[in-house]
N, C-alpha and C. Protein backbone atom coordinates (compact mmCIF):
# COMPACT_ATOMS: atom_id res chain seq x y z
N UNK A 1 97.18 96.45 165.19
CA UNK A 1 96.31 95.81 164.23
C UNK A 1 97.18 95.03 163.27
N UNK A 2 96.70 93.92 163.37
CA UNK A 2 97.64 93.04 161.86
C UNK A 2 97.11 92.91 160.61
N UNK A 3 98.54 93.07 160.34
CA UNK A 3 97.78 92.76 158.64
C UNK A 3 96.97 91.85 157.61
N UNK A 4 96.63 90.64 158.81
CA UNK A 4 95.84 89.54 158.67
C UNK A 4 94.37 90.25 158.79
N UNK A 5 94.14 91.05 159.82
CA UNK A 5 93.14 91.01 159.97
C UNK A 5 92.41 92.34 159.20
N UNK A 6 91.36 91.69 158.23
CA UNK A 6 90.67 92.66 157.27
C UNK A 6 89.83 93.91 157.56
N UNK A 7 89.28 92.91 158.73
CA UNK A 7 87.96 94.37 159.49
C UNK A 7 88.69 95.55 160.18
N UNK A 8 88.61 96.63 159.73
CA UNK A 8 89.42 97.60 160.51
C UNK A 8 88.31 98.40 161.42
N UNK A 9 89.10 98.50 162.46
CA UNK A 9 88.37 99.33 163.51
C UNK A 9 89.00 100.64 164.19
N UNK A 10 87.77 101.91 163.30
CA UNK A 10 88.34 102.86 163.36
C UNK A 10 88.13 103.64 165.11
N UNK A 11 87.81 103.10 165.80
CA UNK A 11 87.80 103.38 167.25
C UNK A 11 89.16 103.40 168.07
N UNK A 12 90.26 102.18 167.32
CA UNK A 12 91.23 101.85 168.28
C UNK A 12 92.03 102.42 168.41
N UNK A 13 92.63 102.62 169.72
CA UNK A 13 93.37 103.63 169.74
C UNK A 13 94.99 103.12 169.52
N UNK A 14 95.69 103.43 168.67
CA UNK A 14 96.56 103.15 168.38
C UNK A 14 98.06 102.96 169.58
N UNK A 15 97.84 104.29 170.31
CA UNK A 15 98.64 104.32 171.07
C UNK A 15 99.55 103.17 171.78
N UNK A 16 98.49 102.23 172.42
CA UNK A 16 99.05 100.73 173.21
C UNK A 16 99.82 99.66 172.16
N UNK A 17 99.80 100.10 170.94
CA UNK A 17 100.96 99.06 169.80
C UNK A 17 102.59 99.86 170.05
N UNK A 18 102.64 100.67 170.35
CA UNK A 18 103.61 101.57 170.15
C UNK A 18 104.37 101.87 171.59
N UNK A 19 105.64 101.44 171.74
CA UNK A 19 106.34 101.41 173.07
C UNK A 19 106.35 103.26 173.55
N UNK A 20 106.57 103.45 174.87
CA UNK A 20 106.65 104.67 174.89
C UNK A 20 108.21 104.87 175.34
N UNK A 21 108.03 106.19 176.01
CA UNK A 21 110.28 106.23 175.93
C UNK A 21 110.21 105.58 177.35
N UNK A 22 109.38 105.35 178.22
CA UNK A 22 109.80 104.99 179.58
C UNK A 22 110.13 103.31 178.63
N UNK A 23 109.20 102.97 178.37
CA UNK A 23 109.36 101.25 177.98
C UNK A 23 111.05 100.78 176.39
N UNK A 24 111.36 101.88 176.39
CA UNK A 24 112.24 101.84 175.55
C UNK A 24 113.46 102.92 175.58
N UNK A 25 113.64 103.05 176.98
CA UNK A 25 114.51 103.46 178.20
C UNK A 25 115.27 104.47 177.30
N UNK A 26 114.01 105.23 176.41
CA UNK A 26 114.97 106.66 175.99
C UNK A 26 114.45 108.39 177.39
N UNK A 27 115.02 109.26 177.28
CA UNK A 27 114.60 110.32 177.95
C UNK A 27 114.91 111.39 176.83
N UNK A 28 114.26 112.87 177.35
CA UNK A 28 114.28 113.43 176.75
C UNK A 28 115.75 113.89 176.96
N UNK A 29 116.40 113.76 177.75
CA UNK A 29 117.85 114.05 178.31
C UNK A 29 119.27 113.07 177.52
N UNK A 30 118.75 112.05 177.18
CA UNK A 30 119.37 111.57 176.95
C UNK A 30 119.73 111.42 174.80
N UNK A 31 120.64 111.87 174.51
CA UNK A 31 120.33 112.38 173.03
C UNK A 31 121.61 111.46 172.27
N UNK A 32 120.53 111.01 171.40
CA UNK A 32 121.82 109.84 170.50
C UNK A 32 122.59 110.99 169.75
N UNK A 33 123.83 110.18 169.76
CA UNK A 33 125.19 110.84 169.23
C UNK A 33 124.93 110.78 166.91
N UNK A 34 124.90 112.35 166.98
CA UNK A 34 124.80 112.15 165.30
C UNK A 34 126.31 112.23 165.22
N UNK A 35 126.41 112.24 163.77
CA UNK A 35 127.40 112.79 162.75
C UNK A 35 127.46 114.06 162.39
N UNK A 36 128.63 114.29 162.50
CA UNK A 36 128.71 115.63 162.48
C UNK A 36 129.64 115.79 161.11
N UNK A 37 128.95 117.24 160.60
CA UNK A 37 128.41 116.96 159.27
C UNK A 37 129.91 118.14 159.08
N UNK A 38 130.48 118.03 157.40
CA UNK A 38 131.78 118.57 157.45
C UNK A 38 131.78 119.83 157.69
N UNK A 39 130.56 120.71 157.65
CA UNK A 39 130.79 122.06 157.85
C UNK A 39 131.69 122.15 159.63
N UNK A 40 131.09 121.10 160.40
CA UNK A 40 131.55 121.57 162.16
C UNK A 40 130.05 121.84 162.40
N UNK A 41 129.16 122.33 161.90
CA UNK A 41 127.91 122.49 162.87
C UNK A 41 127.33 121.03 163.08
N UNK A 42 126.71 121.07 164.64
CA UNK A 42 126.45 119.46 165.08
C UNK A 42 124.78 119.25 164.22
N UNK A 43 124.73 118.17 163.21
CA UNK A 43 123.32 117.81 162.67
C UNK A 43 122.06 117.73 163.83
N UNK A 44 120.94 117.62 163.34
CA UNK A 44 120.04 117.66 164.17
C UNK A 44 119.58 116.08 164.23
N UNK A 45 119.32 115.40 165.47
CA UNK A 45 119.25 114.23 165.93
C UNK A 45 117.39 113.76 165.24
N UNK A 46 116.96 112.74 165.13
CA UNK A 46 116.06 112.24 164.97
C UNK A 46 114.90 112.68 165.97
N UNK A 47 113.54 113.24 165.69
CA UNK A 47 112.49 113.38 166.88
C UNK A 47 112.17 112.28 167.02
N UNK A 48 112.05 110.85 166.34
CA UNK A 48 111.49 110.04 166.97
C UNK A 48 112.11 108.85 166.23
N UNK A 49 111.96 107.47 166.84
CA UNK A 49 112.78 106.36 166.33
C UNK A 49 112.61 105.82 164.50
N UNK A 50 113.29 104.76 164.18
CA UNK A 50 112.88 104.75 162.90
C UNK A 50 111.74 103.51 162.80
N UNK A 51 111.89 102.70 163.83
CA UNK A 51 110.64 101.87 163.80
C UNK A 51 109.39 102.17 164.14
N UNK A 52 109.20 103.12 164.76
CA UNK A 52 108.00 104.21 165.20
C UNK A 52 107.44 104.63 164.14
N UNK A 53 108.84 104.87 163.03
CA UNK A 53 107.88 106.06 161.97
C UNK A 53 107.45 104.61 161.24
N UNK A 54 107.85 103.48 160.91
CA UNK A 54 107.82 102.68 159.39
C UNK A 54 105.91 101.63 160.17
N UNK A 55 106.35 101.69 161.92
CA UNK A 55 104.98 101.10 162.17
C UNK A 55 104.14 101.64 161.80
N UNK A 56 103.84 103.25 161.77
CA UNK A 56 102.45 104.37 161.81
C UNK A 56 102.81 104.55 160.31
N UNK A 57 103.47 104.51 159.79
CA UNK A 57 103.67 104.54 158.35
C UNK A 57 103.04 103.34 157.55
N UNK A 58 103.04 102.08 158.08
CA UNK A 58 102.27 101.46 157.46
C UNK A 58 100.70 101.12 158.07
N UNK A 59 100.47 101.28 159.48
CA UNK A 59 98.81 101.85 159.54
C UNK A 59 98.07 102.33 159.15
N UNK A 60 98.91 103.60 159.04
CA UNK A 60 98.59 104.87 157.67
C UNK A 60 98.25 104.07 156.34
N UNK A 61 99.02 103.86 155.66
CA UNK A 61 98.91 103.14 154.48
C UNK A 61 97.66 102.17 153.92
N UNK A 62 97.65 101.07 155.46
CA UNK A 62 96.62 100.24 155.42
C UNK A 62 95.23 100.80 155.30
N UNK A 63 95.12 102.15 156.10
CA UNK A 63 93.96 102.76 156.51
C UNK A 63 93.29 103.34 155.29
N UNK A 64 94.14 103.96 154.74
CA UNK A 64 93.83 104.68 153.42
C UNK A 64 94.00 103.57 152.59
N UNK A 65 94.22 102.49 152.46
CA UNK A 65 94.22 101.86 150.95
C UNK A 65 95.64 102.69 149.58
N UNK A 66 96.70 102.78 150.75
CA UNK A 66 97.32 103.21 149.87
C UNK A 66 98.06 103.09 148.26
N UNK A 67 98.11 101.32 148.23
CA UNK A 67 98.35 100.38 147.37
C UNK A 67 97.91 100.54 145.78
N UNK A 68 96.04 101.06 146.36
CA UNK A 68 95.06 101.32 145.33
C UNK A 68 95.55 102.88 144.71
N UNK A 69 95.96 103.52 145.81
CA UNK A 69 96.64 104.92 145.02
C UNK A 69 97.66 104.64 144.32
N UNK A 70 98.70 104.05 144.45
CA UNK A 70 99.60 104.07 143.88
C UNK A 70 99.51 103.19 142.56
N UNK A 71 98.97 102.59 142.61
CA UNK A 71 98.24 101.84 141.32
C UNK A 71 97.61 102.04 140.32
N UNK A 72 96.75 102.52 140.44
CA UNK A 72 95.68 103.68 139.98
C UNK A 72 95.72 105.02 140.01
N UNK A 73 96.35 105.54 141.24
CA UNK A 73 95.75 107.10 141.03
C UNK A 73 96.90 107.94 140.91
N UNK A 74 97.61 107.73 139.66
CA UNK A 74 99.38 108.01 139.93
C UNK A 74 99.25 109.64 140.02
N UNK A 75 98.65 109.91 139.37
CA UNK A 75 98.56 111.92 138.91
C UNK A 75 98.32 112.21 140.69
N UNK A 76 97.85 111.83 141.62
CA UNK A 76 97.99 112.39 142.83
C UNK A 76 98.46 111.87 143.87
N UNK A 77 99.41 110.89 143.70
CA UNK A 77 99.77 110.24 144.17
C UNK A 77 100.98 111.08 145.50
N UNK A 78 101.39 111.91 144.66
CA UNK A 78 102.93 113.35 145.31
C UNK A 78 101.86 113.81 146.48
N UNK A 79 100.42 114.36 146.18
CA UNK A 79 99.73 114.92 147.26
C UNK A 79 99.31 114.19 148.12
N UNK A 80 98.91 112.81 148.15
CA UNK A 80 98.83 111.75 149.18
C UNK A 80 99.97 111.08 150.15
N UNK A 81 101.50 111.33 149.54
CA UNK A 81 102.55 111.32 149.74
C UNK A 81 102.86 112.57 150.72
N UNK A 82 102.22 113.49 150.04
CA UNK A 82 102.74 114.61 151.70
C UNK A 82 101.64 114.29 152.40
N UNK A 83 100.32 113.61 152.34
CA UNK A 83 99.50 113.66 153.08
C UNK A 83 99.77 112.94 154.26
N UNK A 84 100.43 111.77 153.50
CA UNK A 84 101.10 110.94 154.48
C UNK A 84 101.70 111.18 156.14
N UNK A 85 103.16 112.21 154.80
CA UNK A 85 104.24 112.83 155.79
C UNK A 85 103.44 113.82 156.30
N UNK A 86 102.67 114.38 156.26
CA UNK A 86 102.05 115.22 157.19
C UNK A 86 101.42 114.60 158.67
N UNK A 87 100.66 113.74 158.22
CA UNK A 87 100.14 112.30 159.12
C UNK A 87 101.47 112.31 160.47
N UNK A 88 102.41 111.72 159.49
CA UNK A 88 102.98 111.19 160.55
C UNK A 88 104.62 112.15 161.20
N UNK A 89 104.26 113.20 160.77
CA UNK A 89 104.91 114.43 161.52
C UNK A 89 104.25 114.95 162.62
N UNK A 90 102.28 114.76 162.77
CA UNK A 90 102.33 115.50 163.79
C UNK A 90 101.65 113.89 164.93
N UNK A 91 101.89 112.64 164.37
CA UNK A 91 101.65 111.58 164.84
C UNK A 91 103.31 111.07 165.58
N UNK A 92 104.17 111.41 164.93
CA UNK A 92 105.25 110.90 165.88
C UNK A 92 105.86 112.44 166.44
N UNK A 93 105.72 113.07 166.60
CA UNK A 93 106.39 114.11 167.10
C UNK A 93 106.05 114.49 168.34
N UNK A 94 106.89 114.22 169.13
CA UNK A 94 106.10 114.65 170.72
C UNK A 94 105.76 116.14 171.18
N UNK A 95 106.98 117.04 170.89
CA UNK A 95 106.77 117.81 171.94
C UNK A 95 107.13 119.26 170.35
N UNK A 96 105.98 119.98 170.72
CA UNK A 96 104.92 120.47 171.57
C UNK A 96 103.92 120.00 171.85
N UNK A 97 102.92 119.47 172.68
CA UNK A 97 102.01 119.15 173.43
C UNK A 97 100.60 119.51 172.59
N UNK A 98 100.89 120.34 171.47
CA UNK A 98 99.72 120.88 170.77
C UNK A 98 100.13 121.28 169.36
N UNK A 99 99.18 120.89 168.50
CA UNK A 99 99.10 121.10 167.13
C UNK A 99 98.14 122.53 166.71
N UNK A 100 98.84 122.92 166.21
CA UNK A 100 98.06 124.25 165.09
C UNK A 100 97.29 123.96 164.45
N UNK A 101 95.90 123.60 164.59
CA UNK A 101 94.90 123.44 163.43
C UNK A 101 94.04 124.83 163.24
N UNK A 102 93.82 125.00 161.87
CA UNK A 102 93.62 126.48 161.15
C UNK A 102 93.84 127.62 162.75
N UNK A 103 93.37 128.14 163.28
CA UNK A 103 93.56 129.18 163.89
C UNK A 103 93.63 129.19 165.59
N UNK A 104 93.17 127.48 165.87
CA UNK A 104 93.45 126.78 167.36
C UNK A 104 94.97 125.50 167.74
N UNK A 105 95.13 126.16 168.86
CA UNK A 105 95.77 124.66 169.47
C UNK A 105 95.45 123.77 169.86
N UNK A 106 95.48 122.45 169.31
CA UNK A 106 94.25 121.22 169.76
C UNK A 106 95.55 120.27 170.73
N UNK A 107 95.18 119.64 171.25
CA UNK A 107 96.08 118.71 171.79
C UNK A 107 96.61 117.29 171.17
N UNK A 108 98.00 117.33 170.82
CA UNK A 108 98.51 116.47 170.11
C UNK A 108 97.96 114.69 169.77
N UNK A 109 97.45 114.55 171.02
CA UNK A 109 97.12 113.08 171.41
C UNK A 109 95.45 113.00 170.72
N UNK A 110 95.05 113.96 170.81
CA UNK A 110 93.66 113.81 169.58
C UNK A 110 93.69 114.19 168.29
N UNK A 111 94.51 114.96 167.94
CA UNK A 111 94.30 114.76 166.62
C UNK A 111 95.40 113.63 165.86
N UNK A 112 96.05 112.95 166.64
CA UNK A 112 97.17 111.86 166.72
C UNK A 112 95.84 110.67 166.68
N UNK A 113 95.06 110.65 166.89
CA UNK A 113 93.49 109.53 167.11
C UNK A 113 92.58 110.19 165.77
N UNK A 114 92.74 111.10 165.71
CA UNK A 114 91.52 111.24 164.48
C UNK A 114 92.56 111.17 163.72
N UNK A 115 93.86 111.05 162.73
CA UNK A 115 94.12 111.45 161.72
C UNK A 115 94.38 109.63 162.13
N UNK A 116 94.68 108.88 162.77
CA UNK A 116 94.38 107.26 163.21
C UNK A 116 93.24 106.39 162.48
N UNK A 117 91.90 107.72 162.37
CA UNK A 117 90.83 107.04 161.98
C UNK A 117 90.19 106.97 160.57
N UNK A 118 91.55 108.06 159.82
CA UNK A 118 90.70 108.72 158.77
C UNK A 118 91.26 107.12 157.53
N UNK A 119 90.07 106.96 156.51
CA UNK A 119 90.46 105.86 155.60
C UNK A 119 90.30 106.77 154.03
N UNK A 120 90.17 105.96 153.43
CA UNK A 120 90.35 106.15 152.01
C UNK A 120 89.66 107.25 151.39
N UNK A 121 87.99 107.19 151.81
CA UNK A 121 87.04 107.86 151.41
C UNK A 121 87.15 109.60 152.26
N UNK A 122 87.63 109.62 153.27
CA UNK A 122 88.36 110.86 153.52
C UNK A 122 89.32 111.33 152.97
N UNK A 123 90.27 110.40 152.70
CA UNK A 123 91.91 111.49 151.50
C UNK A 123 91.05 111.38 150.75
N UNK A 124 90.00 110.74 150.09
CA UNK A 124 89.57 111.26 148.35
C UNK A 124 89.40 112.38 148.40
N UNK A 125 88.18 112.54 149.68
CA UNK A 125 87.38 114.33 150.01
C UNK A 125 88.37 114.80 149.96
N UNK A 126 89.93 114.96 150.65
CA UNK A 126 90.38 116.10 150.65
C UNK A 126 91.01 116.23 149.43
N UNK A 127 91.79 115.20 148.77
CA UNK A 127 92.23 115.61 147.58
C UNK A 127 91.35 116.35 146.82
N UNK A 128 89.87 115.64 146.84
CA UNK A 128 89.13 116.49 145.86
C UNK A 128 89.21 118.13 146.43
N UNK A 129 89.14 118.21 147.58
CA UNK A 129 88.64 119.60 148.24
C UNK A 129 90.16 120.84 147.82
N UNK A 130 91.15 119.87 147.59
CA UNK A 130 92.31 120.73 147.57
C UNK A 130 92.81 121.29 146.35
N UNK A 131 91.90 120.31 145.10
CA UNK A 131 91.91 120.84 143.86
C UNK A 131 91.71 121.51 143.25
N UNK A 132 90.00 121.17 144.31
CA UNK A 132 89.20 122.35 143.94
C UNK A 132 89.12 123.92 144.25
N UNK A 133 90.36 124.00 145.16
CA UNK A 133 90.72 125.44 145.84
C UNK A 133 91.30 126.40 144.45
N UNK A 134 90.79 127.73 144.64
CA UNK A 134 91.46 128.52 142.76
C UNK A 134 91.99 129.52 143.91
N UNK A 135 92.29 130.14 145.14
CA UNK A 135 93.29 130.39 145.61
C UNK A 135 94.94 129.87 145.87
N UNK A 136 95.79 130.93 146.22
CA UNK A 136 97.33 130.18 146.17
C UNK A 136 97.29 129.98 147.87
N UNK A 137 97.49 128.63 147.94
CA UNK A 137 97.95 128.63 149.48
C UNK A 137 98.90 128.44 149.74
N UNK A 138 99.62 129.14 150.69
CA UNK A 138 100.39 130.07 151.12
C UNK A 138 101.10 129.11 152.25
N UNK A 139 100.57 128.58 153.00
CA UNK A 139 101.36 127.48 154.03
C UNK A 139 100.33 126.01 153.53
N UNK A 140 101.40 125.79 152.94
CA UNK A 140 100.71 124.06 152.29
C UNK A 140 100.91 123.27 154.01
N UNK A 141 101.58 123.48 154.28
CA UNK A 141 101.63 121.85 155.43
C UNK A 141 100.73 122.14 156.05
N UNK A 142 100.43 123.46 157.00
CA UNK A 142 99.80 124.07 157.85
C UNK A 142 97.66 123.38 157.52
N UNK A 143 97.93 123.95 155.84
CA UNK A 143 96.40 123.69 155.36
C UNK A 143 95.80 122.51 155.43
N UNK A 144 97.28 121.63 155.08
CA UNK A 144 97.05 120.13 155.08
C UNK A 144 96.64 119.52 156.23
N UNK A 145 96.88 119.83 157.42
CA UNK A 145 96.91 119.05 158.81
C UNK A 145 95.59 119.78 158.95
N UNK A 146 94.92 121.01 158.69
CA UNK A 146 93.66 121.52 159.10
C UNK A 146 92.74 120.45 158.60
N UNK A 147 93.19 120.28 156.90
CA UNK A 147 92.12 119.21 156.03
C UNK A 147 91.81 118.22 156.50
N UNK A 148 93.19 117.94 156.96
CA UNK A 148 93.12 116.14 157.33
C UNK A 148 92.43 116.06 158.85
N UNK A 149 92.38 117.04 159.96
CA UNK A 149 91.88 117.08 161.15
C UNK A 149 90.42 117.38 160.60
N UNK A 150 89.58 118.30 160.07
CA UNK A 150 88.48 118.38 160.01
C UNK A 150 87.95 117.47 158.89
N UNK A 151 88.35 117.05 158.47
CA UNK A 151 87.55 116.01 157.54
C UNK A 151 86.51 114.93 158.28
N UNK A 152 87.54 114.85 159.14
CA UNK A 152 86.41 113.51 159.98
C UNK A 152 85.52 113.59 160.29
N UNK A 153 85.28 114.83 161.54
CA UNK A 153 84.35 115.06 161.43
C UNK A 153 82.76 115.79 160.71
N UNK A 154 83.53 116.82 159.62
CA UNK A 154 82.67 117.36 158.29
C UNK A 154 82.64 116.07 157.21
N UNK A 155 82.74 114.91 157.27
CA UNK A 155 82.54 113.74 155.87
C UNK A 155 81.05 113.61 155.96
N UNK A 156 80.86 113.36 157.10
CA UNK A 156 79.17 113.14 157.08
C UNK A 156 78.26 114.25 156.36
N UNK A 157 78.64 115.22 157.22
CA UNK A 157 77.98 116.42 157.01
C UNK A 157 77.84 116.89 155.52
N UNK A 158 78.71 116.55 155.11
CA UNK A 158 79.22 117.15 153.43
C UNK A 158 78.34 116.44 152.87
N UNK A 159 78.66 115.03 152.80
CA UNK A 159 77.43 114.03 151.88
C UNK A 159 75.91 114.19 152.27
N UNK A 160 75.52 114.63 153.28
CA UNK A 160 74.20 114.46 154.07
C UNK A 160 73.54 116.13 152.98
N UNK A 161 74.94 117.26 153.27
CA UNK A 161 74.59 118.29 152.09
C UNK A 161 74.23 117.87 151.15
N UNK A 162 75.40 117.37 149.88
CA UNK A 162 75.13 116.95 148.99
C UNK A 162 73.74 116.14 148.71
N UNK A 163 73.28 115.75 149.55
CA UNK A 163 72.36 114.45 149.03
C UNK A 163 70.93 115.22 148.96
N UNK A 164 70.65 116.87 150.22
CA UNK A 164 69.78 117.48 150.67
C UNK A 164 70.13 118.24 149.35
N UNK A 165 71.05 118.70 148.57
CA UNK A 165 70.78 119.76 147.64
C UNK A 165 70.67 119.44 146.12
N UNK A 166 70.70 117.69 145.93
CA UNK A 166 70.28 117.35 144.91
C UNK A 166 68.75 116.86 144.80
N UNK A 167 68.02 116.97 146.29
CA UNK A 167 66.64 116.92 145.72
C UNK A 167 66.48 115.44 146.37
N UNK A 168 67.07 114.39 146.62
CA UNK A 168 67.00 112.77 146.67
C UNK A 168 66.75 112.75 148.40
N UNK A 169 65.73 112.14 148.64
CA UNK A 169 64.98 112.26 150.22
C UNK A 169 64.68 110.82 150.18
N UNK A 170 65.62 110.05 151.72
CA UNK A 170 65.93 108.84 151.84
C UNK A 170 64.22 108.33 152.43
């Protein structure tokens, strides 16, 4: 998707912008040479390229209207910032084959498409939803990737509540 173009379409699947390792003649066998760091233990190599992360990094961005956060919404700005890096930890990370959402393994390549689709008016819900929590949570990243996977599909549902328990019948 370019940045020319305004209408966003949350259907597309992102995947076909993005080379895969056959088309960018990496393997999993084959492992770029780090620096090795002064202790003598060998550093841990990159999971995925750096143009990979800065493309889905700015999709991300576009999707959510990130610009407007940072502009405006500075006080939560740190929690949209891991929301981000959360995004795109379990969006560029290949292997395992499956993500931990609250108490299931979903398969990487769908919730890699729904967290693709989510825009502005979803991080609001969750920020709001995460504020509003008066428990201590205990695995922040873990909670985060649950929020950000079920939001999509509970956004409707939530407002359709809201609208049924204030009395207002369309």
């Amino acid at each position: 998707m370019s940045a020319k173009n305004t209408e966003k379409n949350n259907d597309t699947d992102y995947d076909s912008d993005i080379p895969t390792n056959k088309e960018t003649n990496l393997s999993k066998n084959k492992k770029t040479p780090a620096a090795k760091p002064k202790s003598g233990k060998q550093a841990k190599t990159p999971k995925y390229k750096l143009d990979d992360y800065k493309k889905y990094e700015q999709i991300i961005k576009e999707n959510i209207d990130y610009s407007h956060y940072a502009q405006y919404d500075r006080n939560d700005i740190s929690l949209i910032d891991g929301l981000v890096e959360n995004m795109l930890d379990v969006i560029l990370t290949e292997e395992p084959a499956t993500v931990r959402i609250g108490k299931e393994f979903k398969n990487r390549d769908i919730v890699k498409n729904i967290y693709l689709k989510l825009d502005s008016s979803h991080i609001d819900h969750v920020v709001s939803q995460y504020k509003a929590q008066h428990h201590q949570i205990t695995h922040k990243n873990s909670y985060l990737k649950t929020m950000l996977y079920t939001v999509y599909s509970e956004f409707d549902a939530y407002f359709t509540n809201q609208v049924r328990a204030d009395g207002v019948i369309f």
